[in-house]
C-alpha atoms as a PDB file:
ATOM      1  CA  UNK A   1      14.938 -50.031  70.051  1.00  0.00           C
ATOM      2  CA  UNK A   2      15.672 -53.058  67.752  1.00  0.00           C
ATOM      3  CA  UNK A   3      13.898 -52.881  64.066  1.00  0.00           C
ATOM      4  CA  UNK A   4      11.446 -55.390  65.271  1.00  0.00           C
ATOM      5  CA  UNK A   5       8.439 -53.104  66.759  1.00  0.00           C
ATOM      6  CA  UNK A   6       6.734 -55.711  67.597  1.00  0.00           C
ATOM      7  CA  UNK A   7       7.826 -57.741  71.134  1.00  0.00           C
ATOM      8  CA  UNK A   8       7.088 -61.463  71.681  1.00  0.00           C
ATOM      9  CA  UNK A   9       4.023 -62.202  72.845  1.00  0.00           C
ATOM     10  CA  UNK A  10       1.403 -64.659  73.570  1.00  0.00           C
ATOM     11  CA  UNK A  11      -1.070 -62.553  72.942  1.00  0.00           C
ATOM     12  CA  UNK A  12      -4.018 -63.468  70.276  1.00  0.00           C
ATOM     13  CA  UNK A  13      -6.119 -61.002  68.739  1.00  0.00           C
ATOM     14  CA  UNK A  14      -9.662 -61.522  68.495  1.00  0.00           C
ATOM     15  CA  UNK A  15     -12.432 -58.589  67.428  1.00  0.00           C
ATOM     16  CA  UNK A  16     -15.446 -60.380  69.830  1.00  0.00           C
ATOM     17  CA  UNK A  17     -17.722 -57.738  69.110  1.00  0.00           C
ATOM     18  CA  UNK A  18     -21.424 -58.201  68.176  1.00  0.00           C
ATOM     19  CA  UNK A  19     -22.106 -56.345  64.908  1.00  0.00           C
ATOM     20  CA  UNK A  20     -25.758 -55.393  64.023  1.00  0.00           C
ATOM     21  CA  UNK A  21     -26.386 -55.334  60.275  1.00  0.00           C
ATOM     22  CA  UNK A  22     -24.003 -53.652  58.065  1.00  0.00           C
ATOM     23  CA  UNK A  23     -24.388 -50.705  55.300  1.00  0.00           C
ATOM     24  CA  UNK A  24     -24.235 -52.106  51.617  1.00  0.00           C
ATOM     25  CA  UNK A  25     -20.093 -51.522  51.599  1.00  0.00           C
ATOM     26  CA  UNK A  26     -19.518 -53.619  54.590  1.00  0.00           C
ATOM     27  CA  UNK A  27     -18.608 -51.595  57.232  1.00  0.00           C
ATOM     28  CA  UNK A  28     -20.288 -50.428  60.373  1.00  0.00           C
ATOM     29  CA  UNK A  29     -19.196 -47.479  62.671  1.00  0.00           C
ATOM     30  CA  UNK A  30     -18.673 -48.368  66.180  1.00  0.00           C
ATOM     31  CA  UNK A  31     -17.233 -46.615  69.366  1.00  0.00           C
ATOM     32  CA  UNK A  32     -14.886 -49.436  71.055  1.00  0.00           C
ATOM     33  CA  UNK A  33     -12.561 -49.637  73.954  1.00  0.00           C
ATOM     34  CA  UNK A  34      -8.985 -51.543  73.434  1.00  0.00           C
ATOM     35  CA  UNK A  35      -9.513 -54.424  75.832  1.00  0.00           C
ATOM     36  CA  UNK A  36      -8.517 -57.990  76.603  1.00  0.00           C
ATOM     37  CA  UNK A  37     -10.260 -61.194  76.748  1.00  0.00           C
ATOM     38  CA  UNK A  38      -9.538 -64.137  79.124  1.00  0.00           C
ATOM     39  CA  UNK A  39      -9.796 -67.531  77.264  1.00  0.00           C
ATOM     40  CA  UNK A  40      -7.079 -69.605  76.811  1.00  0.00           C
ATOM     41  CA  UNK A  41      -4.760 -67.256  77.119  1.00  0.00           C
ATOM     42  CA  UNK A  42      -4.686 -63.286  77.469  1.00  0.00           C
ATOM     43  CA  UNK A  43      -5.937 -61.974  74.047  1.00  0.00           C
ATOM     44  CA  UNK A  44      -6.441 -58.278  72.990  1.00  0.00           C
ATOM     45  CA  UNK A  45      -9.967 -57.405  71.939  1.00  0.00           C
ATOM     46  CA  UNK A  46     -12.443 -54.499  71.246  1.00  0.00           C
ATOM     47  CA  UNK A  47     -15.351 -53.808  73.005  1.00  0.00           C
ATOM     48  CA  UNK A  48     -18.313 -51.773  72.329  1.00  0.00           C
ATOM     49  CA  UNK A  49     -18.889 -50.845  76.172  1.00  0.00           C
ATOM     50  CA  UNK A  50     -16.635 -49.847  78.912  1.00  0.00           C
ATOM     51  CA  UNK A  51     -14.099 -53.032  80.324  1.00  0.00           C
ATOM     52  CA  UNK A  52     -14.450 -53.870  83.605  1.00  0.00           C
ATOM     53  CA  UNK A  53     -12.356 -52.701  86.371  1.00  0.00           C
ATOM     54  CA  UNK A  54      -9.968 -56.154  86.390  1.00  0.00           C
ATOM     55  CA  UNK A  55     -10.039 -55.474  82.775  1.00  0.00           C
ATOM     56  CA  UNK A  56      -8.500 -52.437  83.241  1.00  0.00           C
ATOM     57  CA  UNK A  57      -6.003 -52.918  85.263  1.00  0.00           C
ATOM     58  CA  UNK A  58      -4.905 -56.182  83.869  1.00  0.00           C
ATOM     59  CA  UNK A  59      -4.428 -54.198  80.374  1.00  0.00           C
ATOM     60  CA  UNK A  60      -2.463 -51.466  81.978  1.00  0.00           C
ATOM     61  CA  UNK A  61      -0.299 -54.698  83.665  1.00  0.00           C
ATOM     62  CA  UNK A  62       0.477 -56.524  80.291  1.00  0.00           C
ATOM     63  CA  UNK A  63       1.800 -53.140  78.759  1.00  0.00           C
ATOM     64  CA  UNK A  64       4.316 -52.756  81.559  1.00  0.00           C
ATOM     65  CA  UNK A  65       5.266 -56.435  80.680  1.00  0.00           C
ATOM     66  CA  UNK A  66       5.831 -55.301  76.908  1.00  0.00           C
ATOM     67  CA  UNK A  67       3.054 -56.913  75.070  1.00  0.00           C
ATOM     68  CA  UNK A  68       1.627 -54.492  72.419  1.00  0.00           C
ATOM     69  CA  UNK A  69      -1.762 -53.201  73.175  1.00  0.00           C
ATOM     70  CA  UNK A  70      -4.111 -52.560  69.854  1.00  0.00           C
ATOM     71  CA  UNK A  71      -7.380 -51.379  68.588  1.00  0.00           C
ATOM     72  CA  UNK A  72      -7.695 -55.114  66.403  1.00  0.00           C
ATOM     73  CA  UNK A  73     -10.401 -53.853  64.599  1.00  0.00           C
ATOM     74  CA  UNK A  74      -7.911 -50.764  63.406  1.00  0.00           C
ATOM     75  CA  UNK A  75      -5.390 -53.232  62.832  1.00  0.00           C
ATOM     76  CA  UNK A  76      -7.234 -55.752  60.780  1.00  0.00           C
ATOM     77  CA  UNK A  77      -8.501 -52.384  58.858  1.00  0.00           C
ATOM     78  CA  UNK A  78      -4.575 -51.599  57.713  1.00  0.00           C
ATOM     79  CA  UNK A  79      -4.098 -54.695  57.223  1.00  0.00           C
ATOM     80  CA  UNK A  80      -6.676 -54.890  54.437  1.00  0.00           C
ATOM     81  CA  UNK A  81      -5.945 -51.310  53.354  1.00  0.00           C
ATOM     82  CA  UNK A  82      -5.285 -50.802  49.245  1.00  0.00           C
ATOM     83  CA  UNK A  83      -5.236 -47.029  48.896  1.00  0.00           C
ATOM     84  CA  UNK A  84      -4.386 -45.718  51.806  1.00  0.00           C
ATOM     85  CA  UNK A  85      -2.909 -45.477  55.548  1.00  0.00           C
ATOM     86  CA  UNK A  86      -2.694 -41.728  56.509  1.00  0.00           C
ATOM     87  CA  UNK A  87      -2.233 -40.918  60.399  1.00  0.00           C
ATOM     88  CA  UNK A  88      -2.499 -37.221  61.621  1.00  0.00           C
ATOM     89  CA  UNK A  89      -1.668 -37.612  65.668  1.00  0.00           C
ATOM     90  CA  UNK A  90       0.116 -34.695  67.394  1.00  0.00           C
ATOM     91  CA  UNK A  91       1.701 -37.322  69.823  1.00  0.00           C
ATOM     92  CA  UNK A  92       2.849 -40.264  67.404  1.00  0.00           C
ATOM     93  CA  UNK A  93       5.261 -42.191  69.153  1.00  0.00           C
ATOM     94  CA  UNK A  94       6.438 -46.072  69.630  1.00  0.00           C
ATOM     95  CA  UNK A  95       2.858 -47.037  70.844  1.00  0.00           C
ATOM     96  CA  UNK A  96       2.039 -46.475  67.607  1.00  0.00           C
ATOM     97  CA  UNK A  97       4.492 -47.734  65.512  1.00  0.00           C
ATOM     98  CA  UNK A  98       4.110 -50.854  66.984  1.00  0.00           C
ATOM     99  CA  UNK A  99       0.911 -51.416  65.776  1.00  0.00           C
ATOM    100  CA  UNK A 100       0.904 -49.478  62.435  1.00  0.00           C
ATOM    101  CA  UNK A 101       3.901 -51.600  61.299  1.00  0.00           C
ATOM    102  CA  UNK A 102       3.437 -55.193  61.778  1.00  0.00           C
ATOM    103  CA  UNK A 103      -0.220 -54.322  60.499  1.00  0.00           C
ATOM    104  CA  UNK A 104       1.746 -52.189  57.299  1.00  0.00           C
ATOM    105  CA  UNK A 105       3.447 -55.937  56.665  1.00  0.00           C
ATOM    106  CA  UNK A 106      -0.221 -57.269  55.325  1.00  0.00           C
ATOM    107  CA  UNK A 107      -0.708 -54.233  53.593  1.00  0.00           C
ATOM    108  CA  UNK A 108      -1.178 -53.213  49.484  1.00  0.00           C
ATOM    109  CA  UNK A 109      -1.958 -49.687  50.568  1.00  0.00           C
ATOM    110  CA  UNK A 110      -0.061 -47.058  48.236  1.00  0.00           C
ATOM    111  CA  UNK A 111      -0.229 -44.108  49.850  1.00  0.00           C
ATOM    112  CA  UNK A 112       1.497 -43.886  53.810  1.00  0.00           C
ATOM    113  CA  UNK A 113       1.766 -40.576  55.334  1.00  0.00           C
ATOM    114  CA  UNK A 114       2.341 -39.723  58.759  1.00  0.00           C
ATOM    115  CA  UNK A 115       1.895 -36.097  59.945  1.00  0.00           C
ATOM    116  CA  UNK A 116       2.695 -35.640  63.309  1.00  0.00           C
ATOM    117  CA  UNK A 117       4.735 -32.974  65.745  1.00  0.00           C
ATOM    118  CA  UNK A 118       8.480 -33.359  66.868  1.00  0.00           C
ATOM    119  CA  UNK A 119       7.539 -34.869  70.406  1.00  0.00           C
ATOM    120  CA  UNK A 120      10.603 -36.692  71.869  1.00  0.00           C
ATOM    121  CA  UNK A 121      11.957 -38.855  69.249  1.00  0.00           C
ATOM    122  CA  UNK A 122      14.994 -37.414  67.657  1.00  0.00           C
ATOM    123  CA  UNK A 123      15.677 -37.613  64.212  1.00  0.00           C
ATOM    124  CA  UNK A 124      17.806 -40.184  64.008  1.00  0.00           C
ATOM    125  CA  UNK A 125      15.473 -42.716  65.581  1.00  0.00           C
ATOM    126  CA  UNK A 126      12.972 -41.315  63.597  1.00  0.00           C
ATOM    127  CA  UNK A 127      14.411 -42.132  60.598  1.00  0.00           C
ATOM    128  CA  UNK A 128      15.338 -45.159  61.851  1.00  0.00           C
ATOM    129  CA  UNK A 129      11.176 -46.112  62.592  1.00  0.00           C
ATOM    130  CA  UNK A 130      10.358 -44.572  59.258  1.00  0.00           C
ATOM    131  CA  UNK A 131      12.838 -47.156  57.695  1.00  0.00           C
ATOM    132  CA  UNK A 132      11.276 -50.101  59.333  1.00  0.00           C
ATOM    133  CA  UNK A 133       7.626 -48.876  58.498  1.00  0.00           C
ATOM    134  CA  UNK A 134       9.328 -49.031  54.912  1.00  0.00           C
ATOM    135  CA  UNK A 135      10.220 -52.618  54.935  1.00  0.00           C
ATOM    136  CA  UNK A 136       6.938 -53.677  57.002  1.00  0.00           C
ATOM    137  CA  UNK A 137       4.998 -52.179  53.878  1.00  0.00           C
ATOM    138  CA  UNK A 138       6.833 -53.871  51.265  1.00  0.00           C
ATOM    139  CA  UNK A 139       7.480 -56.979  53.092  1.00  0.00           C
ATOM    140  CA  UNK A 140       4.510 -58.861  51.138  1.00  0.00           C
ATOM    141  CA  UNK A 141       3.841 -56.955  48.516  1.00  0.00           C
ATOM    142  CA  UNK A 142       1.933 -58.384  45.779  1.00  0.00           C
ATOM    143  CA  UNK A 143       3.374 -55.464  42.959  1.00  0.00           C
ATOM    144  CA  UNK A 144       6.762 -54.998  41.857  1.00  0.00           C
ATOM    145  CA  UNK A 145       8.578 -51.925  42.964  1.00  0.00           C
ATOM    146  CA  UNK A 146       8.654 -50.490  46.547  1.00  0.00           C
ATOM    147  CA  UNK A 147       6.630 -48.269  48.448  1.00  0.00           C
ATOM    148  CA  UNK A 148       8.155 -45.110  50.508  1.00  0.00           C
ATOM    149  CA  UNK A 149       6.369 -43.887  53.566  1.00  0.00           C
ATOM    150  CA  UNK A 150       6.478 -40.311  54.349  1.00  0.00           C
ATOM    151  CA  UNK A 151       6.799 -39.110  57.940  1.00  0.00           C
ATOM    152  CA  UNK A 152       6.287 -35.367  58.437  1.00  0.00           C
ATOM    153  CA  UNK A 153       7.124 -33.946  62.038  1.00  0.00           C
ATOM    154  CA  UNK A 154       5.996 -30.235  60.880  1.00  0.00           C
ATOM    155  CA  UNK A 155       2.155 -30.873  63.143  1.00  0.00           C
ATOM    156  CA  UNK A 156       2.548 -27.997  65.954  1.00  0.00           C
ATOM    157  CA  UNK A 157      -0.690 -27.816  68.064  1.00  0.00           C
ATOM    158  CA  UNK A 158      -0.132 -23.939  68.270  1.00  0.00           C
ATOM    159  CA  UNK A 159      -0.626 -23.404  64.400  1.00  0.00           C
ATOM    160  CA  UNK A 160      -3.251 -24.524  62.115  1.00  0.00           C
ATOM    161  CA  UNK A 161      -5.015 -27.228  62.243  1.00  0.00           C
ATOM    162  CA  UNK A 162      -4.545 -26.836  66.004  1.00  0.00           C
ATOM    163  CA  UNK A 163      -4.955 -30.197  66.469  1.00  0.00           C
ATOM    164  CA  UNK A 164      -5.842 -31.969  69.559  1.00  0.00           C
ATOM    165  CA  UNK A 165      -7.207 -35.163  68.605  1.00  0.00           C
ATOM    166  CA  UNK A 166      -5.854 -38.127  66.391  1.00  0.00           C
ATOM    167  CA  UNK A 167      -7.150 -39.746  63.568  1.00  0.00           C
ATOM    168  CA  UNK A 168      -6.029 -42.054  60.427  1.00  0.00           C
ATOM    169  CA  UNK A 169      -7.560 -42.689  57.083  1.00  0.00           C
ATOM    170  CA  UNK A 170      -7.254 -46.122  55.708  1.00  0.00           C
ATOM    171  CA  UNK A 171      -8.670 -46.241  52.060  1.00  0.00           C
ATOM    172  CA  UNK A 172     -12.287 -44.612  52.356  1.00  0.00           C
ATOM    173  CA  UNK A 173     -13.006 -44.966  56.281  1.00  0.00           C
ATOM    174  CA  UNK A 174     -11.974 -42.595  58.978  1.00  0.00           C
ATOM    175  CA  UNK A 175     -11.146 -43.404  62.410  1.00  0.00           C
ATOM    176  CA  UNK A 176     -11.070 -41.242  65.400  1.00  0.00           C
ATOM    177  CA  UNK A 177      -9.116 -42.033  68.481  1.00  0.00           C
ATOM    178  CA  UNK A 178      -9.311 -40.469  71.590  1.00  0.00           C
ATOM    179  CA  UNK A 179      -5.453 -41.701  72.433  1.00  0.00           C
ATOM    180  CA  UNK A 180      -2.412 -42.598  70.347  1.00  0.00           C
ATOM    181  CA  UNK A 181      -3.194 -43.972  66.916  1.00  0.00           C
ATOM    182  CA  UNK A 182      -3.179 -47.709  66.763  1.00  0.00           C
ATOM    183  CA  UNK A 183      -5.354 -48.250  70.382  1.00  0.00           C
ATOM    184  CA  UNK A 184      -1.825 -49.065  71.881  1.00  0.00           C
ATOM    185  CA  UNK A 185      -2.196 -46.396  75.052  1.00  0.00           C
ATOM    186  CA  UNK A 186      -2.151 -48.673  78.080  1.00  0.00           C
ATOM    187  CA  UNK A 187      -4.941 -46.479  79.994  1.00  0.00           C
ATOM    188  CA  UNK A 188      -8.870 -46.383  79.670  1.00  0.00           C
ATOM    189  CA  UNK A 189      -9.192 -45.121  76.182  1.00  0.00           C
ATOM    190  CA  UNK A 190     -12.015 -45.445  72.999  1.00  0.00           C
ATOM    191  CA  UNK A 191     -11.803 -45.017  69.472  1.00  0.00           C
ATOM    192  CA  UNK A 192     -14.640 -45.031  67.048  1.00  0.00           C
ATOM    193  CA  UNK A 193     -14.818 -45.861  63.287  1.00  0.00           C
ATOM    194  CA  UNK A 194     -14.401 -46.470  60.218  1.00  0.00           C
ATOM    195  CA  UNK A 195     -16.237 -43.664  59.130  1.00  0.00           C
ATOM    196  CA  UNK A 196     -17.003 -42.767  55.669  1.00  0.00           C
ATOM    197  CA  UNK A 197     -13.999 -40.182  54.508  1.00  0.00           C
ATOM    198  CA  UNK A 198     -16.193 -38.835  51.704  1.00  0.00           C
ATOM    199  CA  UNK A 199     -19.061 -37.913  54.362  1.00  0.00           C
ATOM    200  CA  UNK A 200     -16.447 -36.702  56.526  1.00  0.00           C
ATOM    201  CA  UNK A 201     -14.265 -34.583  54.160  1.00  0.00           C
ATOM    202  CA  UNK A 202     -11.222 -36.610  55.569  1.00  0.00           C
ATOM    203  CA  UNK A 203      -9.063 -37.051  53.017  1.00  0.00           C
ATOM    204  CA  UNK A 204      -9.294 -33.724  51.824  1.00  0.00           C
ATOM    205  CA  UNK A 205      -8.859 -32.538  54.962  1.00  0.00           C
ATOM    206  CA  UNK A 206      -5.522 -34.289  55.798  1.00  0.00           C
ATOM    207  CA  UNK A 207      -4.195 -33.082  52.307  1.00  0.00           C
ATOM    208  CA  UNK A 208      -4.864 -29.382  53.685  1.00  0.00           C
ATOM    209  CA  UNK A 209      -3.100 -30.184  56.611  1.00  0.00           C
ATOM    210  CA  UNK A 210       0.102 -31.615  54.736  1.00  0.00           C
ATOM    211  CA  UNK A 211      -0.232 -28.693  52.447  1.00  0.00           C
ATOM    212  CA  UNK A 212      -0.241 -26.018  55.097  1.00  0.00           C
ATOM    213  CA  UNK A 213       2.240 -27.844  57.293  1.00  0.00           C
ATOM    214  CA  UNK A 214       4.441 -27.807  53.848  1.00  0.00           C
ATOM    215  CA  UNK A 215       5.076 -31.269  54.774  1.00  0.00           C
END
């Protein structure tokens, strides 16, 4: 895979999704299916109720044509991120690097940590991703100096946490996804969020799990 995660497309992303009055900080939690929008041409979108069978199968067909499938509203969140982008996903893989790094390329956030199992990249492409993800993040950066991003592989569902499902912190909110991190899986799939990471005991929570996993 080239350096460039990101494929050529002509797809534009949109977040059509009526909001109903937000908390004091902004931001609303809301469940919402990865979906795609007919206008003048094929955009992805988010949707707060289930897509439509055509929908759903059109989706799945752009994916096998290589355009990258997202959660926007996840996307637009990293690419407003300061603090933070942490991702703890048992089944990381290039679904989600290619929406986590041409998001990263927007980004000011400090602090990038993925935590995730072996699956079936090897090392040496790993490395290889964790580079790019590296000069996505500092691409626009409005401080001098670089940021690293740290990519742990030591997540094994058999020891603690256990883990099953995915989720990423970007600065205080919490989102939960019931596939790959990112939104990028080409089936029927829902993620919900942001969610405060205070109320949730997120962040604290993914330190434990780097901490344990001696990542």
């Amino acid at each position: 895979m080239s350096d460039r995660l990101l494929p050529a497309t002509t797809v534009h992303d949109t977040i059509p999704v009526r909001r109903g009055p937000a908390p004091p900080d902004g931001r609303q939690p809301q469940l919402l299916w990865p979906s795609i929008a007919y206008r003048t041409r094929i955009e992805n979108c988010d949707t707060p109720r289930f897509p439509v069978m055509e929908e759903i199968h059109e989706r799945r067909n752009l994916h096998h044509r290589g355009i990258v499938l997202k959660l926007v509203a996840f996307e637009v969140a990293v690419e407003s991120a300061l603090t933070r982008v942490l991702v703890l996903d048992p089944h990381f893989d290039e679904v989600g690097l290619n929406v986590l790094g041409p998001a990263l390329s927007r980004s000011q956030a400090l602090d990038v940590r993925l935590l995730t199992s072996r699956g079936d990249i090897d090392d040496q492409n790993r490395e290889r991703w964790r580079k790019t993800l590296v000069r996505y993040l500092n691409l626009n950066r409005s401080r001098p100096g670089g940021v690293e991003v740290r990519w742990s592989t030591k997540l094994d569902k058999h020891s603690f946490p256990f883990l099953h499902d995915r989720f990423s912190i970007v600065d205080d909110g919490l989102w939960h996804f019931g596939s790959t991190v990112g939104g990028g899986y080409s089936g029927l799939t829902a993620a919900s969020g942001p969610w405060s990471a205070s109320d949730t005991r997120a962040v604290e929570f993914f330190e434990e799990c780097w901490s344990v996993c001696n990542a």
